[in-house]
PDB file of N, CA and C in Angstrom:
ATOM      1  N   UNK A   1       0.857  -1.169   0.000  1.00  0.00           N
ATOM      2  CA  UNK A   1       0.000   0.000   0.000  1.00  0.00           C
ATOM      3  C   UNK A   1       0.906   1.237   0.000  1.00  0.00           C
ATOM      4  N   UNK A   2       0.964   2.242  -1.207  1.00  0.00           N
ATOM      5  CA  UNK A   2       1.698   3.232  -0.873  1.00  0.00           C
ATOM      6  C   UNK A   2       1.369   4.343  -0.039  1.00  0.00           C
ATOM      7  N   UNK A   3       2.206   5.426   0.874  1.00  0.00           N
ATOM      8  CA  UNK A   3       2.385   6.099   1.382  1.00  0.00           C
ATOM      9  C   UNK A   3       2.262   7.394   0.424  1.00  0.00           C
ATOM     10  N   UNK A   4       1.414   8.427   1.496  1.00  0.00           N
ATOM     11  CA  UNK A   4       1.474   9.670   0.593  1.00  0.00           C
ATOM     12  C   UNK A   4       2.957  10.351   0.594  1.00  0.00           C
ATOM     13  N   UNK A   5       3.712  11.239  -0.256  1.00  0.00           N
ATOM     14  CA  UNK A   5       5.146  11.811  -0.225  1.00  0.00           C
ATOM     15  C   UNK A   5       5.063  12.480   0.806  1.00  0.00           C
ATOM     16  N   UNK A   6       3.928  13.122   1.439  1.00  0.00           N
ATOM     17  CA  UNK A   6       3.721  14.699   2.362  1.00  0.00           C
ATOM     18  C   UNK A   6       2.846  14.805   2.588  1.00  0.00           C
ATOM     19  N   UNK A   7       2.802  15.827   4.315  1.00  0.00           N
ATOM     20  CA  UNK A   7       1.832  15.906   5.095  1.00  0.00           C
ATOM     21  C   UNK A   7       0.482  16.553   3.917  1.00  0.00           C
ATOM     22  N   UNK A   8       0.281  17.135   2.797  1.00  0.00           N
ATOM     23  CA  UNK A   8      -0.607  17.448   2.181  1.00  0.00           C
ATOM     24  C   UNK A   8      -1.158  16.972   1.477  1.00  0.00           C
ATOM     25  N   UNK A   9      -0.448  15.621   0.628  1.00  0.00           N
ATOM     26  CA  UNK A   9      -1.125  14.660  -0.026  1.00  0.00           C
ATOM     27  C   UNK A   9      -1.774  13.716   1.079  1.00  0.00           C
ATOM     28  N   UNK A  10      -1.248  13.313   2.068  1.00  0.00           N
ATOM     29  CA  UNK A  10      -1.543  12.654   3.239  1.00  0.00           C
ATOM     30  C   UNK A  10      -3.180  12.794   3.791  1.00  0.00           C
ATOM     31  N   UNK A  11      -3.504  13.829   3.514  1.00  0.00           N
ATOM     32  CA  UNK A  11      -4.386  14.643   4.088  1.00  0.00           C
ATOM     33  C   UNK A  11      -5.684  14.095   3.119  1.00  0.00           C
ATOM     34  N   UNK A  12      -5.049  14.642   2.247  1.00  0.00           N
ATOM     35  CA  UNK A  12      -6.024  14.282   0.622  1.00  0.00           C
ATOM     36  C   UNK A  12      -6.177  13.549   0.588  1.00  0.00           C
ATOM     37  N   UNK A  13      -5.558  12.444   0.931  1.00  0.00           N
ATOM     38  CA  UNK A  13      -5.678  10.790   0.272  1.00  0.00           C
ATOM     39  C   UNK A  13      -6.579  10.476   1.143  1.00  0.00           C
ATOM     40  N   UNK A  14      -6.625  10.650   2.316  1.00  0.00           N
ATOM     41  CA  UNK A  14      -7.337  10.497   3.338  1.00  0.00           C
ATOM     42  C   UNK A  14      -8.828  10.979   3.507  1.00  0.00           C
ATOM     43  N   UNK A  15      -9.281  12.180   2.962  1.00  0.00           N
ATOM     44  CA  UNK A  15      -9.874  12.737   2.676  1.00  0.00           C
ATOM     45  C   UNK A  15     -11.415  12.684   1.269  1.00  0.00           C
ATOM     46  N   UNK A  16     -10.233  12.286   0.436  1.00  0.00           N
ATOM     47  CA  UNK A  16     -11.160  11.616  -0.885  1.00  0.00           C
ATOM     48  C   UNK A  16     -10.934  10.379  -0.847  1.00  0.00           C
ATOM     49  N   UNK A  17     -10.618   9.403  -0.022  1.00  0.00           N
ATOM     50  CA  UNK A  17     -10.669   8.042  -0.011  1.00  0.00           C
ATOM     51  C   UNK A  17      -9.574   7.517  -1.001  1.00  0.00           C
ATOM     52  N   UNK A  18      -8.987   7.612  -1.136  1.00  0.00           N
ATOM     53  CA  UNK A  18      -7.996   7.278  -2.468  1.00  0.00           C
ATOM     54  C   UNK A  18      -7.846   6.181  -2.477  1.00  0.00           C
ATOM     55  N   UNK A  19      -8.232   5.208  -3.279  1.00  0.00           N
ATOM     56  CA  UNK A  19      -8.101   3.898  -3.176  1.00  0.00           C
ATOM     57  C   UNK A  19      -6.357   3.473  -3.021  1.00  0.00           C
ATOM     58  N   UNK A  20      -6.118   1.672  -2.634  1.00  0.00           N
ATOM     59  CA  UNK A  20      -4.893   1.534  -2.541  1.00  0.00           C
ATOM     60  C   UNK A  20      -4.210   2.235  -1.498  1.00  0.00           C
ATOM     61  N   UNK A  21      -5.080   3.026  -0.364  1.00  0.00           N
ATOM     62  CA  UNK A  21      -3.888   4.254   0.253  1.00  0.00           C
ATOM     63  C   UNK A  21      -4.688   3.916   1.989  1.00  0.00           C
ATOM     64  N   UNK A  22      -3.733   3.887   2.852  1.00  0.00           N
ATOM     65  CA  UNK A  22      -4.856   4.110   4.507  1.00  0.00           C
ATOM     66  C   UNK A  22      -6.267   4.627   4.464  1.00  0.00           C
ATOM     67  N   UNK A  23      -6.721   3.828   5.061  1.00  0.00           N
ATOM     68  CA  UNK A  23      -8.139   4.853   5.307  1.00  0.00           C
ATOM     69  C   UNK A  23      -8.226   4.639   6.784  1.00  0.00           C
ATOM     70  N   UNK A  24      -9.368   5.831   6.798  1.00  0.00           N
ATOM     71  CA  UNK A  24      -9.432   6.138   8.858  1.00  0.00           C
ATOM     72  C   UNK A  24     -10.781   6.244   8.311  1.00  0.00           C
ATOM     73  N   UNK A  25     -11.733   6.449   9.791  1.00  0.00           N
ATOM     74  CA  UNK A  25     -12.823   6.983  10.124  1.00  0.00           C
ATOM     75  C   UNK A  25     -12.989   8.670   9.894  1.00  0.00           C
ATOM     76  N   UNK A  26     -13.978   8.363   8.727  1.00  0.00           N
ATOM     77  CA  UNK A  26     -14.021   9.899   7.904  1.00  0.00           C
ATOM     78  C   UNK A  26     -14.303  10.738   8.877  1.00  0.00           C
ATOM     79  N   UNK A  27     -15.413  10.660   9.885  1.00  0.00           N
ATOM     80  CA  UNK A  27     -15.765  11.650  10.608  1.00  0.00           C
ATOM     81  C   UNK A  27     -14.584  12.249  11.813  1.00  0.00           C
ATOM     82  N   UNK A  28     -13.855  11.546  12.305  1.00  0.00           N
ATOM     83  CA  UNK A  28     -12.353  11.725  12.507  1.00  0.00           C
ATOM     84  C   UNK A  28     -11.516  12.438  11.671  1.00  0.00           C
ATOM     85  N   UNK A  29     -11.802  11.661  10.848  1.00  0.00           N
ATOM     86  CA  UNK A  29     -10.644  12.118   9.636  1.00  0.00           C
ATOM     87  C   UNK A  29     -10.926  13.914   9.371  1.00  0.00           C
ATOM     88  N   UNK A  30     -12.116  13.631   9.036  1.00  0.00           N
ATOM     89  CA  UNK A  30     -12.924  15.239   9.040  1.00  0.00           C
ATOM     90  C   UNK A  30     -12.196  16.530   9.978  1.00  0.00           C
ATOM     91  N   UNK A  31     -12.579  15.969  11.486  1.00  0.00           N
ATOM     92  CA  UNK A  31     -12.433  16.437  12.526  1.00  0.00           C
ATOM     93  C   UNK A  31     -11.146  16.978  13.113  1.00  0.00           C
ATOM     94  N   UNK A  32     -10.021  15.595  12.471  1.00  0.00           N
ATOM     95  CA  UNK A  32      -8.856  16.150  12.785  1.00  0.00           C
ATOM     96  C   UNK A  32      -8.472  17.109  11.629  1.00  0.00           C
ATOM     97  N   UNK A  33      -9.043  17.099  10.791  1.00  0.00           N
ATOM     98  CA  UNK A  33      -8.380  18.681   9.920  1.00  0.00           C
ATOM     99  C   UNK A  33      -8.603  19.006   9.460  1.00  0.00           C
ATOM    100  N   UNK A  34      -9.450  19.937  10.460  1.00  0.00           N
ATOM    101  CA  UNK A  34     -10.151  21.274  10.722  1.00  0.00           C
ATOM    102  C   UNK A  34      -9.482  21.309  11.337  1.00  0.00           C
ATOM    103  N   UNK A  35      -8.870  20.598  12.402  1.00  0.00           N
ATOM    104  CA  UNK A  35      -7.742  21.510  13.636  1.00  0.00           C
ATOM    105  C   UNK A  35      -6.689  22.023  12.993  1.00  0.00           C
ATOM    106  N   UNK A  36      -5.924  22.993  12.747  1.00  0.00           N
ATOM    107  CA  UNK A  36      -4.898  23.465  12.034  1.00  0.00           C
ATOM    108  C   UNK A  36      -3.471  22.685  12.576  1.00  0.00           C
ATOM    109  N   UNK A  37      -3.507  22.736  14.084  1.00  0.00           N
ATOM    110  CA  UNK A  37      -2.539  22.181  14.222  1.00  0.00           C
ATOM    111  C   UNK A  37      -2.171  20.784  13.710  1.00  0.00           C
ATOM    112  N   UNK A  38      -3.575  19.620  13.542  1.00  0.00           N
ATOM    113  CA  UNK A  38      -3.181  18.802  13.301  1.00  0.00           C
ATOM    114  C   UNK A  38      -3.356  18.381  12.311  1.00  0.00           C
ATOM    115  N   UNK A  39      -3.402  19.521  11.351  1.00  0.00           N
ATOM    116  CA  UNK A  39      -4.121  19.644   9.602  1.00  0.00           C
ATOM    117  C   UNK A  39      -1.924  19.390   8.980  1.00  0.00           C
ATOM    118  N   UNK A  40      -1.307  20.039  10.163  1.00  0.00           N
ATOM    119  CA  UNK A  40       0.244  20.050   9.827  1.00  0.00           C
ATOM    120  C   UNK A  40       0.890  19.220  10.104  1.00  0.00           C
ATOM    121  N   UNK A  41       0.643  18.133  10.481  1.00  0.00           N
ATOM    122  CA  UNK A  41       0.628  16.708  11.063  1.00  0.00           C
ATOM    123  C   UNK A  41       0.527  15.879   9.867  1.00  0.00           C
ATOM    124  N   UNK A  42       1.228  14.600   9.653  1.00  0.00           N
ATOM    125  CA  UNK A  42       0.724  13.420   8.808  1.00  0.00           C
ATOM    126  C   UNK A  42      -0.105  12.259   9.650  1.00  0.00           C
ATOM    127  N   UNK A  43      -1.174  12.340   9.049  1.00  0.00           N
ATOM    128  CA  UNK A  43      -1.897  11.728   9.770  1.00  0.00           C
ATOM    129  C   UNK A  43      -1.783  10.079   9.214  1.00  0.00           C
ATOM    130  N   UNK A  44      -1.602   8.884  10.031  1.00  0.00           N
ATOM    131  CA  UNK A  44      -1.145   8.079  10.001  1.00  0.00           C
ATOM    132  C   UNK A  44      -2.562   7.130  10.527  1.00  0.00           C
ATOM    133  N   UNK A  45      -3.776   6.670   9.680  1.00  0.00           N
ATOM    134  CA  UNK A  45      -4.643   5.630  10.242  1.00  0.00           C
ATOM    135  C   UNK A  45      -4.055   4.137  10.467  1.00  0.00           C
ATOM    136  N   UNK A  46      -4.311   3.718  11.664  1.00  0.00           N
ATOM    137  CA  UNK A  46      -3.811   1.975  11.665  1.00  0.00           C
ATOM    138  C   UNK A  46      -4.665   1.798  12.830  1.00  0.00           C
ATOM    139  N   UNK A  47      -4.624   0.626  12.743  1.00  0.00           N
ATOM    140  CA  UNK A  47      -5.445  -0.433  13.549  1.00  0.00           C
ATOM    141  C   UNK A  47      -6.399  -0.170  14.501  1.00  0.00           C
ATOM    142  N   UNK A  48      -7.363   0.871  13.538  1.00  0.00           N
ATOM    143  CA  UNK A  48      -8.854   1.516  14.537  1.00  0.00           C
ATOM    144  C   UNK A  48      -8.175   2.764  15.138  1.00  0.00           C
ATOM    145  N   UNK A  49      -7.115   3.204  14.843  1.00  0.00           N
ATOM    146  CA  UNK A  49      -6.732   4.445  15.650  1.00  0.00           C
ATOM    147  C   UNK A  49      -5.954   5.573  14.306  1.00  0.00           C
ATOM    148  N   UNK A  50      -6.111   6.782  14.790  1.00  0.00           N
ATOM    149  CA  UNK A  50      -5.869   8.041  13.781  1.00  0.00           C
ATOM    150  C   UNK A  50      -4.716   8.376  14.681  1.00  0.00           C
ATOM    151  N   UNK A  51      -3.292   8.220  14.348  1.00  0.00           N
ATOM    152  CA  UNK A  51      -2.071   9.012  14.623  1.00  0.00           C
ATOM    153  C   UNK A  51      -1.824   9.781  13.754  1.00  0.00           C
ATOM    154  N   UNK A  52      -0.541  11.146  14.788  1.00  0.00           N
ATOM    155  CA  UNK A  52      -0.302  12.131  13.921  1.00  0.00           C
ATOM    156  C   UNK A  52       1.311  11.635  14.273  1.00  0.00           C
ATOM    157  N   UNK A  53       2.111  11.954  13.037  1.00  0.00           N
ATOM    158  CA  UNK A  53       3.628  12.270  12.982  1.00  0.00           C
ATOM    159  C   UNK A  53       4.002  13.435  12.367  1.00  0.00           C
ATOM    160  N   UNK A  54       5.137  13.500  13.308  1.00  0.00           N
ATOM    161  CA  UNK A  54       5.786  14.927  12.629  1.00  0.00           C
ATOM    162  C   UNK A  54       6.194  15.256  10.978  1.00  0.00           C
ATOM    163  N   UNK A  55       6.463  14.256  10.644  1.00  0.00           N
ATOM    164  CA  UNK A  55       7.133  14.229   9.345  1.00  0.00           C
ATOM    165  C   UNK A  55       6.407  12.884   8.367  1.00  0.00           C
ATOM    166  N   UNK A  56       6.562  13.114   7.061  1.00  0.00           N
ATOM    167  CA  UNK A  56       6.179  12.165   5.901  1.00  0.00           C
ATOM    168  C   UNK A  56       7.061  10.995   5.969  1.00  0.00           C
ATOM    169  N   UNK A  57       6.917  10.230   5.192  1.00  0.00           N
ATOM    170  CA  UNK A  57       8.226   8.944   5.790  1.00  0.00           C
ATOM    171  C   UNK A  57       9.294   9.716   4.477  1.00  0.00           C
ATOM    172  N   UNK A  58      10.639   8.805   4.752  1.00  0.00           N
ATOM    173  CA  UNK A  58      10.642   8.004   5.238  1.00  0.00           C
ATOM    174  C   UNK A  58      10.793   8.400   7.102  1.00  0.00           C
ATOM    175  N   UNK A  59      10.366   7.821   8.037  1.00  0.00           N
ATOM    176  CA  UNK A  59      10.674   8.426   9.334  1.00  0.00           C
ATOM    177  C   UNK A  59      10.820   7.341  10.039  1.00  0.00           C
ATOM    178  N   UNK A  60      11.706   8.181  11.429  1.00  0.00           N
ATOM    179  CA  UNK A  60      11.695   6.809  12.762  1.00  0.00           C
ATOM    180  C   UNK A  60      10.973   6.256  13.400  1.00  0.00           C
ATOM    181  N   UNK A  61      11.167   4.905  13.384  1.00  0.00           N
ATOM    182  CA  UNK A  61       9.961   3.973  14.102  1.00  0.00           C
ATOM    183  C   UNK A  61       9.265   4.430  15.053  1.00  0.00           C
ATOM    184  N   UNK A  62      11.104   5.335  16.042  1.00  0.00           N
ATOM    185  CA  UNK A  62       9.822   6.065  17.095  1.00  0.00           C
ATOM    186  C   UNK A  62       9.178   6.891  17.419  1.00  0.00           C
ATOM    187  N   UNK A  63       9.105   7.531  16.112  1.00  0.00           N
ATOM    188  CA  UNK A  63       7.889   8.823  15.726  1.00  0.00           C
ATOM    189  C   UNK A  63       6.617   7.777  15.548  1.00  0.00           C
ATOM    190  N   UNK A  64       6.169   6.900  15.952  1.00  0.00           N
ATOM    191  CA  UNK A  64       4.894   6.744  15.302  1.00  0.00           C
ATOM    192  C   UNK A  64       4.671   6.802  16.809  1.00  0.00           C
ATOM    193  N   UNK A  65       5.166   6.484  17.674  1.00  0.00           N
ATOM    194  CA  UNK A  65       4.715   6.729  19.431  1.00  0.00           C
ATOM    195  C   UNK A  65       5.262   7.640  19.865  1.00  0.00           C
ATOM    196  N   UNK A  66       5.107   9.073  19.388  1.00  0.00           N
ATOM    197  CA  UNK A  66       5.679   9.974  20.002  1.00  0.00           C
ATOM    198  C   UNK A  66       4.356  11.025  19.860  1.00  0.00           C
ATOM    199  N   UNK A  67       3.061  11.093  19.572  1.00  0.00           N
ATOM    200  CA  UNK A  67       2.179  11.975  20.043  1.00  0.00           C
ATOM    201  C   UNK A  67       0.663  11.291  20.088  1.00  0.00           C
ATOM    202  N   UNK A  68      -0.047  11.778  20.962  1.00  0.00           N
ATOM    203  CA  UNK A  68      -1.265  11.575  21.504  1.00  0.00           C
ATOM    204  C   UNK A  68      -1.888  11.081  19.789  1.00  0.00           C
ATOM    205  N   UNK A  69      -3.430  10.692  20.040  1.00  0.00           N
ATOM    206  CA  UNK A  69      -3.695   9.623  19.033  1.00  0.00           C
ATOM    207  C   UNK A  69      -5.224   9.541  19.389  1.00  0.00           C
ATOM    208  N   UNK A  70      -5.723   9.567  18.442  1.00  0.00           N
ATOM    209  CA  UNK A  70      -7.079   9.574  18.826  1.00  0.00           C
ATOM    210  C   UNK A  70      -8.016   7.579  18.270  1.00  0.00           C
ATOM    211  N   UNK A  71      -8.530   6.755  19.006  1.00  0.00           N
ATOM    212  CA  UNK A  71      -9.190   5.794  18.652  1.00  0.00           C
ATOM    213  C   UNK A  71     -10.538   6.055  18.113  1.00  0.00           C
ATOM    214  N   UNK A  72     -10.283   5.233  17.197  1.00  0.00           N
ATOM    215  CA  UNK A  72     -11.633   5.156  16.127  1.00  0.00           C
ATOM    216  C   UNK A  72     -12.938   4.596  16.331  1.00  0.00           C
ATOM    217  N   UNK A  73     -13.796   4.604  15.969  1.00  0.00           N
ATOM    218  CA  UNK A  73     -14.834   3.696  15.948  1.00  0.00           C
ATOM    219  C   UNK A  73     -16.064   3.987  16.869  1.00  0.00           C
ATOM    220  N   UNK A  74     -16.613   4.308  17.578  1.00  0.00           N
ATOM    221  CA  UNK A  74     -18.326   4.364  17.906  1.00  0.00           C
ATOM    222  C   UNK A  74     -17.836   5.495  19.195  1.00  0.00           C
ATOM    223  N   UNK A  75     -18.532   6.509  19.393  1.00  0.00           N
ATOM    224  CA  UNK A  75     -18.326   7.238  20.455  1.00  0.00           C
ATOM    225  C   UNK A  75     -19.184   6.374  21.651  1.00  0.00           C
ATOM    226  N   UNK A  76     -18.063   6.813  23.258  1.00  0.00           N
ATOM    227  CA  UNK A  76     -16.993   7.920  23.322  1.00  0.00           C
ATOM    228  C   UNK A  76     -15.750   7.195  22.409  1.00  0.00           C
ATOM    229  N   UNK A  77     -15.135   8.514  21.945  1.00  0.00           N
ATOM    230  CA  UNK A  77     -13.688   8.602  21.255  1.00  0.00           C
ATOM    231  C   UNK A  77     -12.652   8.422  22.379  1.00  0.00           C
ATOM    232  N   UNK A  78     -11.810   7.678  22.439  1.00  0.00           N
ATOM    233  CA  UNK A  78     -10.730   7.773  23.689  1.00  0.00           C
ATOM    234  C   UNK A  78      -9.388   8.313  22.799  1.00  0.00           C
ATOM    235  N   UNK A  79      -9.031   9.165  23.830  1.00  0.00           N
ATOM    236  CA  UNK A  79      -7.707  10.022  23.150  1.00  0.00           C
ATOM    237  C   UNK A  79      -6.231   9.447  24.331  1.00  0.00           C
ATOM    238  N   UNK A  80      -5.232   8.753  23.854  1.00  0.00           N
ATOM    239  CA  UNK A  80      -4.486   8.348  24.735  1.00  0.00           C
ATOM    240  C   UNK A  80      -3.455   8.924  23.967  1.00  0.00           C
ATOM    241  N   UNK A  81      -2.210   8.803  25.063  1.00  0.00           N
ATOM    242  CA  UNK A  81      -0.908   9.805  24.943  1.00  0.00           C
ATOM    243  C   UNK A  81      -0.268   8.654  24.341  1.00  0.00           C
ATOM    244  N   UNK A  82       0.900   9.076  24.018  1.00  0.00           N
ATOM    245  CA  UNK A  82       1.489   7.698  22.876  1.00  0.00           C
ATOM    246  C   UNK A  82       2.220   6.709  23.503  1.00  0.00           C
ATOM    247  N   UNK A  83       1.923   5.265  22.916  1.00  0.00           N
ATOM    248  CA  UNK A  83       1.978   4.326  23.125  1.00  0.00           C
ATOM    249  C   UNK A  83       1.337   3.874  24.134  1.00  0.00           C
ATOM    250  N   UNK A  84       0.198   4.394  24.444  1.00  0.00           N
ATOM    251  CA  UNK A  84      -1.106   3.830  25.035  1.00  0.00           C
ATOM    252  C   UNK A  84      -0.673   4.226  26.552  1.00  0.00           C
ATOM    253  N   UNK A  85       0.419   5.463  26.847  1.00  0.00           N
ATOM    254  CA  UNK A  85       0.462   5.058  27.803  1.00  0.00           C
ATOM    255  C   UNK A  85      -0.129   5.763  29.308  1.00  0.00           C
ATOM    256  N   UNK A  86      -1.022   6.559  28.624  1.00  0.00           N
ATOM    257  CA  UNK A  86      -2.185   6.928  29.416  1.00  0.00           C
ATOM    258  C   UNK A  86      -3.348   7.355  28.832  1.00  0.00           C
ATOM    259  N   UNK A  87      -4.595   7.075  28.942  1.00  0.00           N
ATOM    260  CA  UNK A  87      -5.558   7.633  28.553  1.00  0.00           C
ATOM    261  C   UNK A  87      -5.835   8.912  28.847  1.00  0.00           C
ATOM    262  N   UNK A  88      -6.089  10.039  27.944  1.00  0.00           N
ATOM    263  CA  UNK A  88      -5.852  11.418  28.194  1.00  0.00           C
ATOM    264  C   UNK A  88      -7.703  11.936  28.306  1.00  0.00           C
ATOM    265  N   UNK A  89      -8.877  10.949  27.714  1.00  0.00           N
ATOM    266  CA  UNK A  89      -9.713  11.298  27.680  1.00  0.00           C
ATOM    267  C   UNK A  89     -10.565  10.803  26.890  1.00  0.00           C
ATOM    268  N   UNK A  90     -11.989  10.737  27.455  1.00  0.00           N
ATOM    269  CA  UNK A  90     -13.122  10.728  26.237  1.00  0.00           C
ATOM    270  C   UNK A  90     -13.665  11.768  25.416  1.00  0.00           C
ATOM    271  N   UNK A  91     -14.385  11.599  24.368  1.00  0.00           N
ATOM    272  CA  UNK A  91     -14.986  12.732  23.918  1.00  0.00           C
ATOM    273  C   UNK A  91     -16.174  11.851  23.365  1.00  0.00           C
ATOM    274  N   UNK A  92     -17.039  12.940  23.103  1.00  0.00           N
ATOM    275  CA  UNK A  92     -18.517  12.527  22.857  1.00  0.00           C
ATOM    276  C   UNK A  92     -18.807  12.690  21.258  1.00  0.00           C
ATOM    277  N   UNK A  93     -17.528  13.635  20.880  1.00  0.00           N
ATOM    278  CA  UNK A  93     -17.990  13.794  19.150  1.00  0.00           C
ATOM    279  C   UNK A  93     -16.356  13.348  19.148  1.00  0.00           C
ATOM    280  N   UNK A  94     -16.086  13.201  17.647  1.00  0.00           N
ATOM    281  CA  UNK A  94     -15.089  13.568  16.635  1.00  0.00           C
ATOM    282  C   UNK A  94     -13.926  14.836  16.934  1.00  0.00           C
ATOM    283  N   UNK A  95     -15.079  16.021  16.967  1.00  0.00           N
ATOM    284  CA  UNK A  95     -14.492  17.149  16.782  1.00  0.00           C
ATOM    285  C   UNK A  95     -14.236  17.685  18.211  1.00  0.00           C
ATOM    286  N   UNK A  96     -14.515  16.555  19.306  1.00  0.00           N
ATOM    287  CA  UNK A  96     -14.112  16.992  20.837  1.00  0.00           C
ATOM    288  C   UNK A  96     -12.648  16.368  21.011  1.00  0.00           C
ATOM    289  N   UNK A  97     -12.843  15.444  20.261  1.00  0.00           N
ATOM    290  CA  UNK A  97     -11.629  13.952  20.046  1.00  0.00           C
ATOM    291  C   UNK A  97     -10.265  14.937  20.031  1.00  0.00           C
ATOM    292  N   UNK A  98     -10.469  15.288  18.499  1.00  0.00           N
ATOM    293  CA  UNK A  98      -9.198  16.314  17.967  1.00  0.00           C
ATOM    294  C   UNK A  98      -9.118  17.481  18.637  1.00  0.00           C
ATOM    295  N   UNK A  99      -9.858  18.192  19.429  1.00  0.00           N
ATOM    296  CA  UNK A  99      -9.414  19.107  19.915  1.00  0.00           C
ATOM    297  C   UNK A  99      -8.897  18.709  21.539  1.00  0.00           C
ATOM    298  N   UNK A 100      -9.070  17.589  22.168  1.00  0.00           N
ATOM    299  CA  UNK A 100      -8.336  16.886  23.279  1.00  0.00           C
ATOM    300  C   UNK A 100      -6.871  16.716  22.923  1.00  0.00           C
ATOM    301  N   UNK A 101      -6.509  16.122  21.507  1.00  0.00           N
ATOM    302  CA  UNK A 101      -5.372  15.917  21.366  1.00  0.00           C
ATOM    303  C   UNK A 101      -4.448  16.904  20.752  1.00  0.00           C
ATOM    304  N   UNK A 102      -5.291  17.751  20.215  1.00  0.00           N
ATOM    305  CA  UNK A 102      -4.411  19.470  20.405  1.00  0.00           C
ATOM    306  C   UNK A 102      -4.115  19.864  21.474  1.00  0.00           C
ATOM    307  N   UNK A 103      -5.084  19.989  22.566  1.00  0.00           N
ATOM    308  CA  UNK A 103      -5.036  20.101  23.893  1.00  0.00           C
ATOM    309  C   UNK A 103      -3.711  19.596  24.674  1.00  0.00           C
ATOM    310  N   UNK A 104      -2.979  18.258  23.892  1.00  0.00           N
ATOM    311  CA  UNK A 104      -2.403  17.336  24.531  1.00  0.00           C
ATOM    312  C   UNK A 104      -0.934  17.618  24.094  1.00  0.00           C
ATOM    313  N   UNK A 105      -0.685  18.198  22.769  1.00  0.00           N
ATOM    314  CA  UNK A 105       0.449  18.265  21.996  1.00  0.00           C
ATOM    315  C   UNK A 105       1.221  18.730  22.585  1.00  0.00           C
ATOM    316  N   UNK A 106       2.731  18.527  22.599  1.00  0.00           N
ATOM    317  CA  UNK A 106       3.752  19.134  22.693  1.00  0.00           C
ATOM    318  C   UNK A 106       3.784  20.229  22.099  1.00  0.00           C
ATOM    319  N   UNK A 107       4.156  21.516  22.962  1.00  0.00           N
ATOM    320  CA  UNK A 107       4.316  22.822  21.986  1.00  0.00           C
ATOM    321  C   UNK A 107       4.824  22.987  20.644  1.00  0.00           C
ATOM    322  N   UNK A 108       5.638  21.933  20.445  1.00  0.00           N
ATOM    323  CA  UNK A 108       6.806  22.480  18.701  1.00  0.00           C
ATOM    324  C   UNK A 108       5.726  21.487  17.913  1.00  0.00           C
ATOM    325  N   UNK A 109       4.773  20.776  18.342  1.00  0.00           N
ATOM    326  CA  UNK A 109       4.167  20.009  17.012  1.00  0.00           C
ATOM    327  C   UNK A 109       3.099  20.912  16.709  1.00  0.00           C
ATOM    328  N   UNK A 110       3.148  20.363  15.243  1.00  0.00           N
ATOM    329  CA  UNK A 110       1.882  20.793  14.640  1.00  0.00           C
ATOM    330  C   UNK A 110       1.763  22.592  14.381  1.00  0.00           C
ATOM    331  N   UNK A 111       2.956  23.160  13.958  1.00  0.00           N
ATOM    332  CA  UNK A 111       2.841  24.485  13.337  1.00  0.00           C
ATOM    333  C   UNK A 111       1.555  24.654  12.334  1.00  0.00           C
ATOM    334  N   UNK A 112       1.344  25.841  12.673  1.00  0.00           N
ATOM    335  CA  UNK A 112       0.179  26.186  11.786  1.00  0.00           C
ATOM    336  C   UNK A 112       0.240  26.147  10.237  1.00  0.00           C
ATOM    337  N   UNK A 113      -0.635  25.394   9.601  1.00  0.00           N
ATOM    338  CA  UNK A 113      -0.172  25.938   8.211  1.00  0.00           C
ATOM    339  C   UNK A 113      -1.494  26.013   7.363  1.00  0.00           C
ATOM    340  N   UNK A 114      -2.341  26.629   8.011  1.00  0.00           N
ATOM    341  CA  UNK A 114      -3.880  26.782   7.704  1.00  0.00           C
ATOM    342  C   UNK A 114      -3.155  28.262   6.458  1.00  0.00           C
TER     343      UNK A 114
END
């Protein structure tokens, strides 16, 4: 399955469903970008859960557990810090989801690029 080159095709692919490419939970998918911060993020869907990384690949293994992460699938949304290793919260929508894990970010992630 290929990888988008960059956080902006990333977005897109994700977005219009692009066949052959990750898919997440659209209404998530939606939700996380509209957040600007995490619109600058590559958003990374796997196994029922929407991660963000700093960078497009190729990247380090241990960027994929290095920021909060929102789980997929039937509300509540649970937002845990990376690598599961605390639950940071529920949310009742999508768009409470992504703004918990803005809430959660390390200051240098996720520059604006609205």
């Amino acid at each position: 399955m290929p990888e988008a080159p960059d956080i902006t095709t990333a977005w897109r692919y994700l977005r219009e469903k692009t066949p052959n490419t990750r898919q997440g939970d659209p209404l998530v998918v939606n939700a996380a970008y509209a957040q600007p911060r995490l619109r600058a993020l590559f958003p990374f869907p796997t196994h029922g859960t929407l991660r963000f990384l700093r960078t497009a690949p190729p990247r380090q293994s241990e960027e994929i557990d290095s920021l909060p992460f929102i789980v997929c699938g039937e509300p509540p949304y649970q937002v845990y810090a990376a690598g599961y290793s605390e639950l940071l919260g529920t949310a009742a929508t999508p768009e409470e989801a992504a703004a918990l894990v803005v809430a959660h970010l390390p200051e240098d992630a996720g520059s604006d690029r609205s």
